[in-house]
Protein backbone atom coordinates (compact mmCIF):
# COMPACT_ATOMS: atom_id res chain seq x y z
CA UNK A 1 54.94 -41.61 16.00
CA UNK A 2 55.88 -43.81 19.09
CA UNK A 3 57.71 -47.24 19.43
CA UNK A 4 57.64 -49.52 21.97
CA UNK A 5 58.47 -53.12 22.55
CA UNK A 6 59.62 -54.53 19.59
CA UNK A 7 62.32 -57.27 19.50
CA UNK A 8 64.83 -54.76 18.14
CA UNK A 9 66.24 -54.98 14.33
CA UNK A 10 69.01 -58.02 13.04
CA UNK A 11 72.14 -57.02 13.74
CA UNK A 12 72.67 -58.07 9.77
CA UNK A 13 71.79 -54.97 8.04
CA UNK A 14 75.04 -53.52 6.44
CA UNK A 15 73.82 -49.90 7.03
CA UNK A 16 73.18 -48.19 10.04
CA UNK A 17 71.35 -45.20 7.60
CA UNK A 18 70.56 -44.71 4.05
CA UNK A 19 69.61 -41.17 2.98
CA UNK A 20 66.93 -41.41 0.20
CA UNK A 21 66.68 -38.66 -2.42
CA UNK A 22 69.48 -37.59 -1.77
CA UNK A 23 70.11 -35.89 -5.10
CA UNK A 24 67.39 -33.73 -4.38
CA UNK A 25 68.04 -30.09 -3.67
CA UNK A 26 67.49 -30.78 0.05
CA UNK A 27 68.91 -34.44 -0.10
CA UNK A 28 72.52 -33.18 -1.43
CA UNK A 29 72.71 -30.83 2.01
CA UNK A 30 71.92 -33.81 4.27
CA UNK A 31 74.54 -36.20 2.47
CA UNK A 32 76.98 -33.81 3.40
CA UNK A 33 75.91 -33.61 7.31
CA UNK A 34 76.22 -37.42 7.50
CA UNK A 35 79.17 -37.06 6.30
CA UNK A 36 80.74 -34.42 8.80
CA UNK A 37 78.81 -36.87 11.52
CA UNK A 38 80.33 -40.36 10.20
CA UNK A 39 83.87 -38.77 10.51
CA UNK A 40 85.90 -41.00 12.41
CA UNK A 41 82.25 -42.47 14.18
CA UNK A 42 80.40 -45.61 13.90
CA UNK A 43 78.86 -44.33 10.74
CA UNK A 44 81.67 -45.02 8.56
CA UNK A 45 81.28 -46.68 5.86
CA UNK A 46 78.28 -48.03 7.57
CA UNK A 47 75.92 -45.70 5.59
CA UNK A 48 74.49 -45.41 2.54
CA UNK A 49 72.93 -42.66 -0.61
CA UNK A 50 69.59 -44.13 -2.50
CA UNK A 51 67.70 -42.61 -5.45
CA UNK A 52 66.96 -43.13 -9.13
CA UNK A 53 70.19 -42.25 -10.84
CA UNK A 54 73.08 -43.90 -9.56
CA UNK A 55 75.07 -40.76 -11.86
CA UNK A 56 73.48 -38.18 -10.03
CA UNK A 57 74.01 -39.76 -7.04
CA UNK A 58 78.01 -40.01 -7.53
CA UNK A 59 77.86 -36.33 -8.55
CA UNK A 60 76.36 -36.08 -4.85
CA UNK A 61 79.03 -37.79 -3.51
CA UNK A 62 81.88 -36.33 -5.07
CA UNK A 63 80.36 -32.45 -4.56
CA UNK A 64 80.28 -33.71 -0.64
CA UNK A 65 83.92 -34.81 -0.97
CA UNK A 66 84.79 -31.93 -2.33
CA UNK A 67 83.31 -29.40 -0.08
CA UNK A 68 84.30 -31.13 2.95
CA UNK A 69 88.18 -32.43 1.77
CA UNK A 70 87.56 -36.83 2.26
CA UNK A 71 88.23 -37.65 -0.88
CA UNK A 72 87.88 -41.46 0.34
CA UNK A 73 84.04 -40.00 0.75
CA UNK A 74 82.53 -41.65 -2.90
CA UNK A 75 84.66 -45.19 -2.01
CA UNK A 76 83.02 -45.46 1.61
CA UNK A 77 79.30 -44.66 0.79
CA UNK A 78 77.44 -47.27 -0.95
CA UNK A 79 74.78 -46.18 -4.06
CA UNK A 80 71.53 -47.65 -3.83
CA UNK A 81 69.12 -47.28 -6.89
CA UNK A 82 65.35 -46.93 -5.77
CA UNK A 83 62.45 -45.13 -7.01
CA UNK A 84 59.28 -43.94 -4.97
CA UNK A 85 57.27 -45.26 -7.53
CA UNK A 86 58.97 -48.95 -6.70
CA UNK A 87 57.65 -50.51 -3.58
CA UNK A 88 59.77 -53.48 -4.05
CA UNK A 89 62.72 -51.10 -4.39
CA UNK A 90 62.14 -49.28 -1.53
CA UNK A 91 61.53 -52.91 0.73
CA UNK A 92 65.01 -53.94 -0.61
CA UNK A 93 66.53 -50.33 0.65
CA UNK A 94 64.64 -50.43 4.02
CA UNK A 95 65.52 -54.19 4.83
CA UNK A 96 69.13 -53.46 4.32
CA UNK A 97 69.28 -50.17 7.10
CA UNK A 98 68.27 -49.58 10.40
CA UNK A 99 67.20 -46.18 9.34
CA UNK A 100 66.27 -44.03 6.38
CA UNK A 101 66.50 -40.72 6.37
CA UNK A 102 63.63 -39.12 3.44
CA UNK A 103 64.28 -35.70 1.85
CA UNK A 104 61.73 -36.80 -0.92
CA UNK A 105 58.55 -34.51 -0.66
CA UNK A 106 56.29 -32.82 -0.81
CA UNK A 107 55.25 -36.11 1.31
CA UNK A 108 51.67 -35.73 0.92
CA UNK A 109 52.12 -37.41 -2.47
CA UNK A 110 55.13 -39.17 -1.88
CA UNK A 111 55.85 -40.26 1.53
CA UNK A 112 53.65 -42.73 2.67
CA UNK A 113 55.27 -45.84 0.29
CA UNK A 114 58.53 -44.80 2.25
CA UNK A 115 56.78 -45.06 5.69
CA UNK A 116 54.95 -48.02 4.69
CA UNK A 117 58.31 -49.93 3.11
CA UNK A 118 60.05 -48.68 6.47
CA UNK A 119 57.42 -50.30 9.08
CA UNK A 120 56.94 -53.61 6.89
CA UNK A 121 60.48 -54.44 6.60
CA UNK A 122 61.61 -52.80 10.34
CA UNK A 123 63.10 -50.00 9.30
CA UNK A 124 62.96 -46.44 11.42
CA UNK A 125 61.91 -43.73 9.27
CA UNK A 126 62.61 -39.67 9.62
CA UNK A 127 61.83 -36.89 7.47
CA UNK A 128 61.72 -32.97 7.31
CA UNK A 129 57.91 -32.80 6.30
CA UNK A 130 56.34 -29.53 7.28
CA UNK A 131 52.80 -31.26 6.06
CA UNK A 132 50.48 -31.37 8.65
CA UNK A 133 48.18 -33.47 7.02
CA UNK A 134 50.78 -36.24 5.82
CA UNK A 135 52.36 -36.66 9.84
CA UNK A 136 48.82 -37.31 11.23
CA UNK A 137 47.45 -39.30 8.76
CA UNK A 138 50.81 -41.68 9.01
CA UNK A 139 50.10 -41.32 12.43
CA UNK A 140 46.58 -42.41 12.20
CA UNK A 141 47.55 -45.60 9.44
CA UNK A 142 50.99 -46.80 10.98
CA UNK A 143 51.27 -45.79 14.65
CA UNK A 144 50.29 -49.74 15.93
CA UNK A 145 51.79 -51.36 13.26
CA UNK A 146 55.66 -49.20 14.00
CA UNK A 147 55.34 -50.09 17.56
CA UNK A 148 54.42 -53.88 16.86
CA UNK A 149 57.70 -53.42 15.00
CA UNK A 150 59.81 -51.68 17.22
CA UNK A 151 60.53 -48.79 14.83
CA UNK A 152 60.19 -44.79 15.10
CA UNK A 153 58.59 -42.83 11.77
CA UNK A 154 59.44 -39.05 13.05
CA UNK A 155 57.96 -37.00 11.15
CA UNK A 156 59.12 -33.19 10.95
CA UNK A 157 62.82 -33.18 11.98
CA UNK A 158 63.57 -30.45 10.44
CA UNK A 159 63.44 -26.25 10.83
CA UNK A 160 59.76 -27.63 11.00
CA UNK A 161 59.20 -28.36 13.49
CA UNK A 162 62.62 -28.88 16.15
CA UNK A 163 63.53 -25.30 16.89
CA UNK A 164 59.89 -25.10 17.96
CA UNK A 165 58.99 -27.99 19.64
CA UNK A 166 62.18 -28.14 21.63
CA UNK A 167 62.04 -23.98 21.94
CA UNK A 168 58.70 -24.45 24.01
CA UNK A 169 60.33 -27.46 25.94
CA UNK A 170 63.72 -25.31 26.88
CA UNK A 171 61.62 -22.46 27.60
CA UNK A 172 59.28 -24.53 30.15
CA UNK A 173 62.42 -25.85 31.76
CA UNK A 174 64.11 -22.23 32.54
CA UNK A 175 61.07 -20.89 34.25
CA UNK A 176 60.75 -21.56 38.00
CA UNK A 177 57.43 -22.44 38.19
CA UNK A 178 54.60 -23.44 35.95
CA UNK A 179 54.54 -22.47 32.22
CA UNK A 180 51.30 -22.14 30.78
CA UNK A 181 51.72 -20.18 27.69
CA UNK A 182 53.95 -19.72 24.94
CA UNK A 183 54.58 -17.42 21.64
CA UNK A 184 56.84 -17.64 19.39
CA UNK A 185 58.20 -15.06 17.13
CA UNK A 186 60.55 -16.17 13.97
CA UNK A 187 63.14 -14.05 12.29
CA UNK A 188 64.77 -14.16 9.22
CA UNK A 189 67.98 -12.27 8.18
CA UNK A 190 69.79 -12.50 4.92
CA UNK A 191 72.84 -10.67 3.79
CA UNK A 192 73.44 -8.44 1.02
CA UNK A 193 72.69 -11.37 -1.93
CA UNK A 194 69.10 -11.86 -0.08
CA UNK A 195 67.40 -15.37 0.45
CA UNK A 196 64.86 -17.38 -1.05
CA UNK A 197 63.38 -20.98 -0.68
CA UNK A 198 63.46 -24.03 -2.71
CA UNK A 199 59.83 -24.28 -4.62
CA UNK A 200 59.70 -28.05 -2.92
CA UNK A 201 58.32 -25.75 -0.13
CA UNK A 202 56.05 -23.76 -1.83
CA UNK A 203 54.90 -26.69 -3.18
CA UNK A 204 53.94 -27.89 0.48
CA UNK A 205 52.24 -25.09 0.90
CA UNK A 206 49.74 -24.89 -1.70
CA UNK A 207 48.29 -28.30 -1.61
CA UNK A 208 48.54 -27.77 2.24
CA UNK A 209 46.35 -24.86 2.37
CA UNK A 210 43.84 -26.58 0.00
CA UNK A 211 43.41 -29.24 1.64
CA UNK A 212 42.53 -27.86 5.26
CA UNK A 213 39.25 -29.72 5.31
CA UNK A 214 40.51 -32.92 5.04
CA UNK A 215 42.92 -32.17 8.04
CA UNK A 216 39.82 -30.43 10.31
CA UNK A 217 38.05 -34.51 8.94
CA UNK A 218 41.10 -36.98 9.85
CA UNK A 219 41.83 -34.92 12.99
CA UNK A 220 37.88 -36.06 13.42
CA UNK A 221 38.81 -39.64 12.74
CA UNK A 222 42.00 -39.74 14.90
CA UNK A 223 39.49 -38.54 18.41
CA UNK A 224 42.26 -36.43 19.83
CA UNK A 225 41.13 -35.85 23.57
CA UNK A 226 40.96 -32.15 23.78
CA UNK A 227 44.15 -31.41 26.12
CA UNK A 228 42.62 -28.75 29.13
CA UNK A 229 43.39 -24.90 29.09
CA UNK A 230 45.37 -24.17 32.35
CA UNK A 231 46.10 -20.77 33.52
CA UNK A 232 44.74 -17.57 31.78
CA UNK A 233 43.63 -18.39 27.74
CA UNK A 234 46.41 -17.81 25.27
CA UNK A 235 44.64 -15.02 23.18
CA UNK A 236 44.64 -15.86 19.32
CA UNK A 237 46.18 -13.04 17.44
CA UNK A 238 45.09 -11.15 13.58
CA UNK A 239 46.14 -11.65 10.55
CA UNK A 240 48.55 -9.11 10.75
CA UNK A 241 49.41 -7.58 14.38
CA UNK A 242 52.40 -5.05 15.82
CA UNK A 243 54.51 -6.61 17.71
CA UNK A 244 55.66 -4.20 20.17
CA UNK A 245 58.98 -6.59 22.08
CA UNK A 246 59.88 -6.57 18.06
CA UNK A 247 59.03 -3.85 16.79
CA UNK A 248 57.46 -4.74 13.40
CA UNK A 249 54.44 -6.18 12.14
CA UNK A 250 53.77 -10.08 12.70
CA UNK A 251 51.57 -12.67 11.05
CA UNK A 252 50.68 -15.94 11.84
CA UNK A 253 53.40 -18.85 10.87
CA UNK A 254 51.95 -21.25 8.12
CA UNK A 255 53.89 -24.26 8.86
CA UNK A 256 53.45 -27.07 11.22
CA UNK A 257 54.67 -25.85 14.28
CA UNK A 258 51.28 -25.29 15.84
CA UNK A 259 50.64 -29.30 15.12
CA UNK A 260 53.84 -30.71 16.23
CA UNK A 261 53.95 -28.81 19.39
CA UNK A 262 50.30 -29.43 20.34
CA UNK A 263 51.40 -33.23 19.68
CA UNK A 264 54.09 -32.92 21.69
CA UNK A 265 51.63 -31.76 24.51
CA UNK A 266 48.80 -33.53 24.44
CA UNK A 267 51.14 -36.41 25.01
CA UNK A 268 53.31 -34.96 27.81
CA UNK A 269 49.89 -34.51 29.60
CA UNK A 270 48.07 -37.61 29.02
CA UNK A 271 51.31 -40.24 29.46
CA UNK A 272 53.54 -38.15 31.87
CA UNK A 273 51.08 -35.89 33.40
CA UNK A 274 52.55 -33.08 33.22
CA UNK A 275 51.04 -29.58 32.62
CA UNK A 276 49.95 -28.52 29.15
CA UNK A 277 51.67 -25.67 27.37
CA UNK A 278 49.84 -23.16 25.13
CA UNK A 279 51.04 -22.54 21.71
CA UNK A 280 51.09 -19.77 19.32
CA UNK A 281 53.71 -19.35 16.49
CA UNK A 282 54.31 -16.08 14.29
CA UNK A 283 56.85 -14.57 12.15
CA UNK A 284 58.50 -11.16 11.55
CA UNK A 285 57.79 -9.33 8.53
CA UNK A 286 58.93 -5.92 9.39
CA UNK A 287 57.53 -2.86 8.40
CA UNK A 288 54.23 -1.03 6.84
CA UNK A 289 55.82 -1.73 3.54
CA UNK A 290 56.34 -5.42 3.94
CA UNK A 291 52.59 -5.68 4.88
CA UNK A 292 51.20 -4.10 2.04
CA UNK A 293 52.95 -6.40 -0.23
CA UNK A 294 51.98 -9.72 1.71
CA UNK A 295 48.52 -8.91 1.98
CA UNK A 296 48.09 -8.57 -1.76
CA UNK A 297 50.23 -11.16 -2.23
CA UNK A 298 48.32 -13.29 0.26
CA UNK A 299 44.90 -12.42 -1.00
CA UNK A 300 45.71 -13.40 -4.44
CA UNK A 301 47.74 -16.95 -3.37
CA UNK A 302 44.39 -17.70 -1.29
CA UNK A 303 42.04 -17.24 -4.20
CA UNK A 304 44.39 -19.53 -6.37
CA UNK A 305 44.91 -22.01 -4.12
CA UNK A 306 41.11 -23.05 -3.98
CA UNK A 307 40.99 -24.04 -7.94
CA UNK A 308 42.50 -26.31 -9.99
CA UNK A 309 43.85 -23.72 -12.56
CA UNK A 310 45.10 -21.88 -9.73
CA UNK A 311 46.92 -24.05 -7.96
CA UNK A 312 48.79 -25.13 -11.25
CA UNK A 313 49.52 -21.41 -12.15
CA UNK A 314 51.02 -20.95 -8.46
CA UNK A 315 53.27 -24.19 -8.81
CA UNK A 316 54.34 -23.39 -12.21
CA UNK A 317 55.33 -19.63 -11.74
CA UNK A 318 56.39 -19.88 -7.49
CA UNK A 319 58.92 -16.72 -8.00
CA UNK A 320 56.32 -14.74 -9.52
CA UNK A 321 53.58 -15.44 -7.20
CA UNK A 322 56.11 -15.35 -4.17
CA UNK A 323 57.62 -11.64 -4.93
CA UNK A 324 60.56 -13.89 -5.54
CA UNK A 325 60.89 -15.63 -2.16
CA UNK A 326 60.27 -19.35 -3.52
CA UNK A 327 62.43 -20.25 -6.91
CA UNK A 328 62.27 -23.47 -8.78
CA UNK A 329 66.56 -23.34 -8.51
CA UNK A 330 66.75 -22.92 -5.16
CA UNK A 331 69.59 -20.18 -3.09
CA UNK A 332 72.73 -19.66 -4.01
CA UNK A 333 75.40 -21.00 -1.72
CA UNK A 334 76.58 -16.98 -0.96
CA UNK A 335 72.78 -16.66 -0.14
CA UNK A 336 72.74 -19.70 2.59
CA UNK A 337 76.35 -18.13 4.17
CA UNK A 338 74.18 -15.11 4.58
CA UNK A 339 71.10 -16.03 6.55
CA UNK A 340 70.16 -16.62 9.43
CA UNK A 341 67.17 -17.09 12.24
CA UNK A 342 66.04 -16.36 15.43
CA UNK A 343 63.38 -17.42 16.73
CA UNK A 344 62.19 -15.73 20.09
CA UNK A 345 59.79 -17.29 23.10
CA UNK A 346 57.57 -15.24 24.76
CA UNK A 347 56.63 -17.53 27.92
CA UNK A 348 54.27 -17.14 30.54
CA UNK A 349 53.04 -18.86 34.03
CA UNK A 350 52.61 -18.86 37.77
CA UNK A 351 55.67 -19.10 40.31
CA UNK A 352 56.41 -21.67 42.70
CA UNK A 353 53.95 -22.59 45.00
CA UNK A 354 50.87 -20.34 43.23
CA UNK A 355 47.80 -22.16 41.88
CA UNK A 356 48.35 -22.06 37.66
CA UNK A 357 44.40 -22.63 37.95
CA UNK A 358 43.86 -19.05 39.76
CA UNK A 359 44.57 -15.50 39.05
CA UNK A 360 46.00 -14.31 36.54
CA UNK A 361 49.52 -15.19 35.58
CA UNK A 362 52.74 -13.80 37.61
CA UNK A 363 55.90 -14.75 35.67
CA UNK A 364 57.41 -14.11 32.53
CA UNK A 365 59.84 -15.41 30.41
CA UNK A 366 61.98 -15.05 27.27
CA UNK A 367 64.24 -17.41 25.37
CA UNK A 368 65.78 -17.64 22.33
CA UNK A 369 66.93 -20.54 19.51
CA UNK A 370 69.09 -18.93 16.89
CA UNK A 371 70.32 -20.91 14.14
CA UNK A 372 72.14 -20.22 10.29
CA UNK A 373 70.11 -20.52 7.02
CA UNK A 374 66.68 -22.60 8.58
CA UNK A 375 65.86 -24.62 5.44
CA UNK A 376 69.14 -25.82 4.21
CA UNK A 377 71.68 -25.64 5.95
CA UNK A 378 69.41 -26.06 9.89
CA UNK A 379 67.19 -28.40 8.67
CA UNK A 380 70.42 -31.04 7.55
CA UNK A 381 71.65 -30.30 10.70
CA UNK A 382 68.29 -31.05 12.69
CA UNK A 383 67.65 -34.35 11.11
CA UNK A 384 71.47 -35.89 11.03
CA UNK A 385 71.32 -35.14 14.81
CA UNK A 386 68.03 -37.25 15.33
CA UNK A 387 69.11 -39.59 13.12
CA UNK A 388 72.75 -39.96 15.40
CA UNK A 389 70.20 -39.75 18.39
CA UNK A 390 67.89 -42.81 17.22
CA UNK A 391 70.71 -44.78 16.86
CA UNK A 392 72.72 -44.30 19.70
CA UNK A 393 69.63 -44.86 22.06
CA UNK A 394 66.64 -46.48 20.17
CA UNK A 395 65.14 -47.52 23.60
């Protein structure tokens, strides 16, 4: 969601950021890459935890201290108590900081008193939602209102959807010529204590997948100008497909990838003119065994997910229904040292000087992001940089 104008925010807010839930499982990762970026910066003691229990927050703190060796950490960063529940909590929070930094999801049912506190009282706004529905219908609500005020609300700054939008944008940049189409493939590999996911996720998911109609309806409402094909037609893959560049079976990636990048061109074309990307995104799953498994398990989370009964039954029992991949706890810390992604870019286009609008395309290209563990330990990383970004040049 775009800013512009704006007469810029009072100089008298004591904190540059406040991270709110931040003694969620998610929120206790990004305290601790603030910290590492307020060492020694302007971010010290210019920043600032918020949540419901100031104990729990503390606990936060001193963990962060601990694990990083500032144990001046808890006497630098202020506590602010504030519940989602509270909008006049969450207008005292966003009046006192230039910028607040949400790890409290899944933001379909909780996100939009944060925006709305953030763009009434001038406050930018970033989170890690991987909710399609929740980033275009802030979009669609607060879009004039943010750039009345001069603020940013950035939705999906984390592993959904950075590695991916800026991926394509990298990938565009390192081919001479005209890119026209993209894939992406993503990769997951976890050491010998395996991985898993925080059910916050799988939470995401399921009300996500529910709720398609209502995103196919406000997409409707918003009047997106279709953005034009150019160069051959980016063909749309199966279900499940064999990728032969990596060797193993594929299936389309569930997140928000798709959305964010297809933002992120429809807006390079119509303000800057420049030629529209293609986008498909996909992930790994490996061999003939791993397929089996996810098809059953994908046929049966796809029945649920349309009922009532069902969708409580998936959110109540997420390790069951996930063959163990989402748990209510979370990973281990030995499980985060242990994984890692790559996610690989399939690019093509037309070389200098050859019409992207005739024959058939005559380039290729492949790039790579690689990161560590995507949802924990990437995704804290991800946002603290935008965050550091936003300040440093809010024009």
């Amino acid at each position: 969601m775009a800013a512009g104008g704006g007469p810029g925010l009072a100089p008298a807010r004591p904190y540059e950021l406040v991270v709110f839930g931040a003694s969620g499982f998610t929120g206790q990762f990004v305290v601790e890459e603030v910290a590492r970026a307020a060492a020694g910066g302007d971010l010290r003691g210019r920043w600032a935890v918020a949540g419901r229990s100031r104990e729990k927050l503390r606990a936060v703190l001193e963990r962060a201290a601990e694990r990083l060796g500032k144990a001046a950490l808890v006497a630098e960063v202020a506590v602010l108590l504030c519940d989602v529940s509270d909008a006049g909590s969450l207008a005292t929070m966003a009046r006192q900081t230039r910028l607040v930094l949400n790890c409290v999801g899944p933001y379909r049912f909780f996100g939009e008193p944060v925006v709305e506190a953030c763009v009434e009282n001038g406050a930018s706004c970033i989170d890690i939602s991987g909710e399609p529905q929740f980033l275009e219908g802030m979009y669609l609500k607060y879009n004039e209102k943010a750039a009345e005020k001069g603020v940013y609300i950035i939705g999906s700054c984390g592993f959904d959807s950075i590695p991916a939008d800026m991926g394509v944008l990298y990938t565009r940049d390192n081919l001479k010529g005209t890119l026209t189409a993209v894939e992406s493939f993503l990769t997951v590999k976890s050491g010998p204590e395996g991985s898993c996911i925080h059910d916050g996720t799988w939470k995401s998911a399921v009300y996500g997948l529910a709720d398609q109609d209502s995103l196919r309806a406000l997409r409707k409402k918003i009047g997106y100008a279709p953005v034009p094909v150019v160069g051959a037609k980016l063909k749309r893959r199966g279900f499940v497909f064999y990728s032969r560049e990596l060797k193993g079976y594929s299936i389309p990636f569930m997140g928000s990838d798709v959305s964010v990048v297809k933002r992120s061109q429809r807006y390079l074309h119509t303000e800057l003119q420049e030629t529209p990307v293609q986008y498909g995104a996909y992930v790994n799953v490996g061999g003939l065994g791993s397929v089996i498994k996810l098809m059953f398990a994908g046929i049966l989370f796809l029945l649920l997910v349309k009922f009532s009964f069902g969708r409580k039954l998936l959110t109540k029992y997420p390790e069951f229904f996930s063959a163990g991949r989402f748990t209510k706890k979370g990973p281990t810390q030995k499980q985060m040292d242990g994984t890692s992604f790559t996610m690989t870019f399939f690019g093509e286009g037309y070389s200098e000087g050859q019409d992207p609008q005739n024959g058939k395309p005559n380039v290729k290209i492949c790039t790579e992001v690689k990161g560590p563990e995507p949802g924990y330990v990437a995704t804290p990383i991800a946002m603290v940089q935008a965050a550091v970004s936003l300040l440093e040049d809010t024009a």
